[in-house]
PDB file of N, CA and C in Angstrom:
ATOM      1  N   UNK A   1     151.812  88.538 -10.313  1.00  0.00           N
ATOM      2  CA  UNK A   1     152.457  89.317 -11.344  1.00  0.00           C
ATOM      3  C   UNK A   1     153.787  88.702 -11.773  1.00  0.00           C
ATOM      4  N   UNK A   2     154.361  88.021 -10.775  1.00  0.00           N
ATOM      5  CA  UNK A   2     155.493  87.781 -10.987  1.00  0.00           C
ATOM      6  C   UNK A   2     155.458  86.588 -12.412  1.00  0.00           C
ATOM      7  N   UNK A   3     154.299  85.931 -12.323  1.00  0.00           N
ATOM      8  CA  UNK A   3     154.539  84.322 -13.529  1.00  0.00           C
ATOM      9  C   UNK A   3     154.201  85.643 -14.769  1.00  0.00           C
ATOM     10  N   UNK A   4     153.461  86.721 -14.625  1.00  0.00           N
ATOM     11  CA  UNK A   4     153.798  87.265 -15.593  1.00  0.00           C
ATOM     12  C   UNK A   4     154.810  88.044 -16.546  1.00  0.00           C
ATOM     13  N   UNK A   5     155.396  88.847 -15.177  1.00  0.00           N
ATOM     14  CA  UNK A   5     156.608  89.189 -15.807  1.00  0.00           C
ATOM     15  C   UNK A   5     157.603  88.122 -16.216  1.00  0.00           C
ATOM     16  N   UNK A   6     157.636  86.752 -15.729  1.00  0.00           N
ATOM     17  CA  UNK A   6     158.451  85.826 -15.846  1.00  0.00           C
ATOM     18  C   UNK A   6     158.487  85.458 -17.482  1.00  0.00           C
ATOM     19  N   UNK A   7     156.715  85.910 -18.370  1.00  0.00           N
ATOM     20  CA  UNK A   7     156.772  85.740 -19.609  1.00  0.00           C
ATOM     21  C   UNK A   7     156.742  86.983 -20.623  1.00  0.00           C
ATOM     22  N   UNK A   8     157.236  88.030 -20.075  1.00  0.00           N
ATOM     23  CA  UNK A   8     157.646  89.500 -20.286  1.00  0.00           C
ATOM     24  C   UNK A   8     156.184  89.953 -21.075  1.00  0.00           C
ATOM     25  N   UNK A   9     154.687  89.207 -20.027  1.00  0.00           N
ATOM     26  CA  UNK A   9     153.282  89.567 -20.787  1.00  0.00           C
ATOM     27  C   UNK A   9     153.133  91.145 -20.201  1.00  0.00           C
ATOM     28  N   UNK A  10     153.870  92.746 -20.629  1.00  0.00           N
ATOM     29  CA  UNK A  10     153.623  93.499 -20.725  1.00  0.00           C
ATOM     30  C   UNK A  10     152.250  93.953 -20.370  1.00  0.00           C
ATOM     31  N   UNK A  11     151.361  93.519 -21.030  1.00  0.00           N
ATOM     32  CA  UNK A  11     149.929  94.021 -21.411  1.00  0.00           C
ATOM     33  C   UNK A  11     149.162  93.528 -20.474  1.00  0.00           C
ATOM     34  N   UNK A  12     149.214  92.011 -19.846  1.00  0.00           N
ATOM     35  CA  UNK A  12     148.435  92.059 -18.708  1.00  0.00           C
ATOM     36  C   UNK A  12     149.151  92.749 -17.370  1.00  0.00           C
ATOM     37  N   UNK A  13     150.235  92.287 -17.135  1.00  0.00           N
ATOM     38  CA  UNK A  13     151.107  93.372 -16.145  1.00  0.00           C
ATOM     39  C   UNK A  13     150.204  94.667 -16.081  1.00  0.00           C
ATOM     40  N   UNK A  14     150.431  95.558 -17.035  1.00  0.00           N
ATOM     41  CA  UNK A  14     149.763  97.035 -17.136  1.00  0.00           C
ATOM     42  C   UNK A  14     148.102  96.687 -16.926  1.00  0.00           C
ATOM     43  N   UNK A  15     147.628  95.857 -17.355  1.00  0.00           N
ATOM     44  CA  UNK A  15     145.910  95.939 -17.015  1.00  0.00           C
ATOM     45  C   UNK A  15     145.982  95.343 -15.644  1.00  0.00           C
ATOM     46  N   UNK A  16     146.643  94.626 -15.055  1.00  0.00           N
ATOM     47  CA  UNK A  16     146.473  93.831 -13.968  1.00  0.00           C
ATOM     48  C   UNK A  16     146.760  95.507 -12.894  1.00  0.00           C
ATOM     49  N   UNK A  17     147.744  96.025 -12.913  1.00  0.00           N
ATOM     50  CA  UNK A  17     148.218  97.452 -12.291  1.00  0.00           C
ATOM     51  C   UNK A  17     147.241  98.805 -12.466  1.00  0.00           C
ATOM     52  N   UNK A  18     146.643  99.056 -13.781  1.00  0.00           N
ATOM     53  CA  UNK A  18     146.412  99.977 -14.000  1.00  0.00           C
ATOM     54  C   UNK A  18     145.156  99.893 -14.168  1.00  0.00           C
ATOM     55  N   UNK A  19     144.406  98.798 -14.204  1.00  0.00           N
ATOM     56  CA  UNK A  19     142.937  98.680 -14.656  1.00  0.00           C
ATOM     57  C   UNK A  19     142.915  98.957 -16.330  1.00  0.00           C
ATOM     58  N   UNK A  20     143.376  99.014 -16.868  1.00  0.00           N
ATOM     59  CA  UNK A  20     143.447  99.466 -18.552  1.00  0.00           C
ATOM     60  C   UNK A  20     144.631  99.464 -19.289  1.00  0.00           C
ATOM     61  N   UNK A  21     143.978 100.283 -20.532  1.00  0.00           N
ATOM     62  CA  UNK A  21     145.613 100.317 -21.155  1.00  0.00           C
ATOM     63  C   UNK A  21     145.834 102.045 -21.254  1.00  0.00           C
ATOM     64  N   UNK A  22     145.452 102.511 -20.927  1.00  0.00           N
ATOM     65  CA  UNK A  22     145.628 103.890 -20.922  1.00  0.00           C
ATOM     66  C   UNK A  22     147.302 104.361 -20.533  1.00  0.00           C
ATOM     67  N   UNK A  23     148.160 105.324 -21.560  1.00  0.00           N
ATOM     68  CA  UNK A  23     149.156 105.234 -21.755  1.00  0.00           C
ATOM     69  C   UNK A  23     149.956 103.968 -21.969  1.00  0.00           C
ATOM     70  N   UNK A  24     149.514 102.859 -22.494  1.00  0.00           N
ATOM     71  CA  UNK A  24     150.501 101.807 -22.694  1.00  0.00           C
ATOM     72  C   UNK A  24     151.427 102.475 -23.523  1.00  0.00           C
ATOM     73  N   UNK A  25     151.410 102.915 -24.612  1.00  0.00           N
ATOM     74  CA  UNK A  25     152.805 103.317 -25.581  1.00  0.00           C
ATOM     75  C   UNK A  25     153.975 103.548 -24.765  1.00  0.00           C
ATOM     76  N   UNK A  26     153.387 104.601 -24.412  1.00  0.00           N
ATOM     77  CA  UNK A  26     154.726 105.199 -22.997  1.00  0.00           C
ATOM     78  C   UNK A  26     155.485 104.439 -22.190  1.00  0.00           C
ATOM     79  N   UNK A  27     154.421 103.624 -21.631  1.00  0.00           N
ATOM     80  CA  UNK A  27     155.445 102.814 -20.540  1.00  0.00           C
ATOM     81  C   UNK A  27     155.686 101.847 -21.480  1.00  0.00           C
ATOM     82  N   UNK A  28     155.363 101.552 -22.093  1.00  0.00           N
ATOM     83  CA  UNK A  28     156.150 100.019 -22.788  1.00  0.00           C
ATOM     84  C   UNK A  28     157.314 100.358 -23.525  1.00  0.00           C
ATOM     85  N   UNK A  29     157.746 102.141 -24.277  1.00  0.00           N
ATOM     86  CA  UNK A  29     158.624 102.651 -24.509  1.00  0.00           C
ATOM     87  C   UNK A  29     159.638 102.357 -23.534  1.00  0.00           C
ATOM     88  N   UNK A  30     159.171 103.350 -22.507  1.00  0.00           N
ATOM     89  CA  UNK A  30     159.938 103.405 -20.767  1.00  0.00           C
ATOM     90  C   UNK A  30     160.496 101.795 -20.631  1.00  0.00           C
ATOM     91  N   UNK A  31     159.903 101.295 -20.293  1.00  0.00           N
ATOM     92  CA  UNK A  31     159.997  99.613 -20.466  1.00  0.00           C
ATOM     93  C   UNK A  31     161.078  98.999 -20.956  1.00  0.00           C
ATOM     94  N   UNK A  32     161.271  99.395 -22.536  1.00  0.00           N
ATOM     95  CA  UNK A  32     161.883  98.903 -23.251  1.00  0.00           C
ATOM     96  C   UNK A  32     163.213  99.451 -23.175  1.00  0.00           C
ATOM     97  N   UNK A  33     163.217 100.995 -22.784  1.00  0.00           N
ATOM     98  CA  UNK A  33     164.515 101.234 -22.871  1.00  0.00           C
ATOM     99  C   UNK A  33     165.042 101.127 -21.344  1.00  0.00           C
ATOM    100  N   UNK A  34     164.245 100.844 -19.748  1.00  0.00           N
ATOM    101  CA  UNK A  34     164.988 100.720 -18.909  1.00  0.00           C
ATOM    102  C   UNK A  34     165.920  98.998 -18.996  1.00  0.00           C
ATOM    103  N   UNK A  35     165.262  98.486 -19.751  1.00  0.00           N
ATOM    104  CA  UNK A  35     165.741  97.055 -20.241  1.00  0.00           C
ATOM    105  C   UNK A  35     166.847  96.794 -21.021  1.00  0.00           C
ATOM    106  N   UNK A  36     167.065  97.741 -22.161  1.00  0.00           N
ATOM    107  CA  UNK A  36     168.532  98.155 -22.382  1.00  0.00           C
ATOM    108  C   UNK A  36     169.775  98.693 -21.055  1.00  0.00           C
ATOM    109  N   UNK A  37     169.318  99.324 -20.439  1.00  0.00           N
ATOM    110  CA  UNK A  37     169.906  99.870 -19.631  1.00  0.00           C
ATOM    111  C   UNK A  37     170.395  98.509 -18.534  1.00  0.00           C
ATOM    112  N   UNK A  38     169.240  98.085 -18.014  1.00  0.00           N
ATOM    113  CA  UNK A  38     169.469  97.065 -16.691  1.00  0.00           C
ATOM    114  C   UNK A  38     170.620  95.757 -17.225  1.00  0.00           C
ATOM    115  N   UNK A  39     170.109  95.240 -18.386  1.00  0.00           N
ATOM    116  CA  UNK A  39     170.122  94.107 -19.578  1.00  0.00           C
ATOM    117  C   UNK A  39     171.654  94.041 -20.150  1.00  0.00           C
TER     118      UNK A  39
END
């Protein structure tokens, strides 16, 4: 996971974790704004 997050690939991250994309909007919202925050 990590070479993925290393290329901020969101979408496999979440299928690689979740088996799907079910709620992606949400967390990639969540996502985006804990990244403001940390960032």
């Amino acid at each position: 996971l990590n070479t993925f997050a290393d290329k901020s690939d969101f979408l496999t991250i979440t299928k690689r974790i979740n088996g799907g994309t079910n709620g992606l909007a949400d967390r990639q919202a969540l996502y985006e704004r804990a990244l403001k925050v940390l960032v």
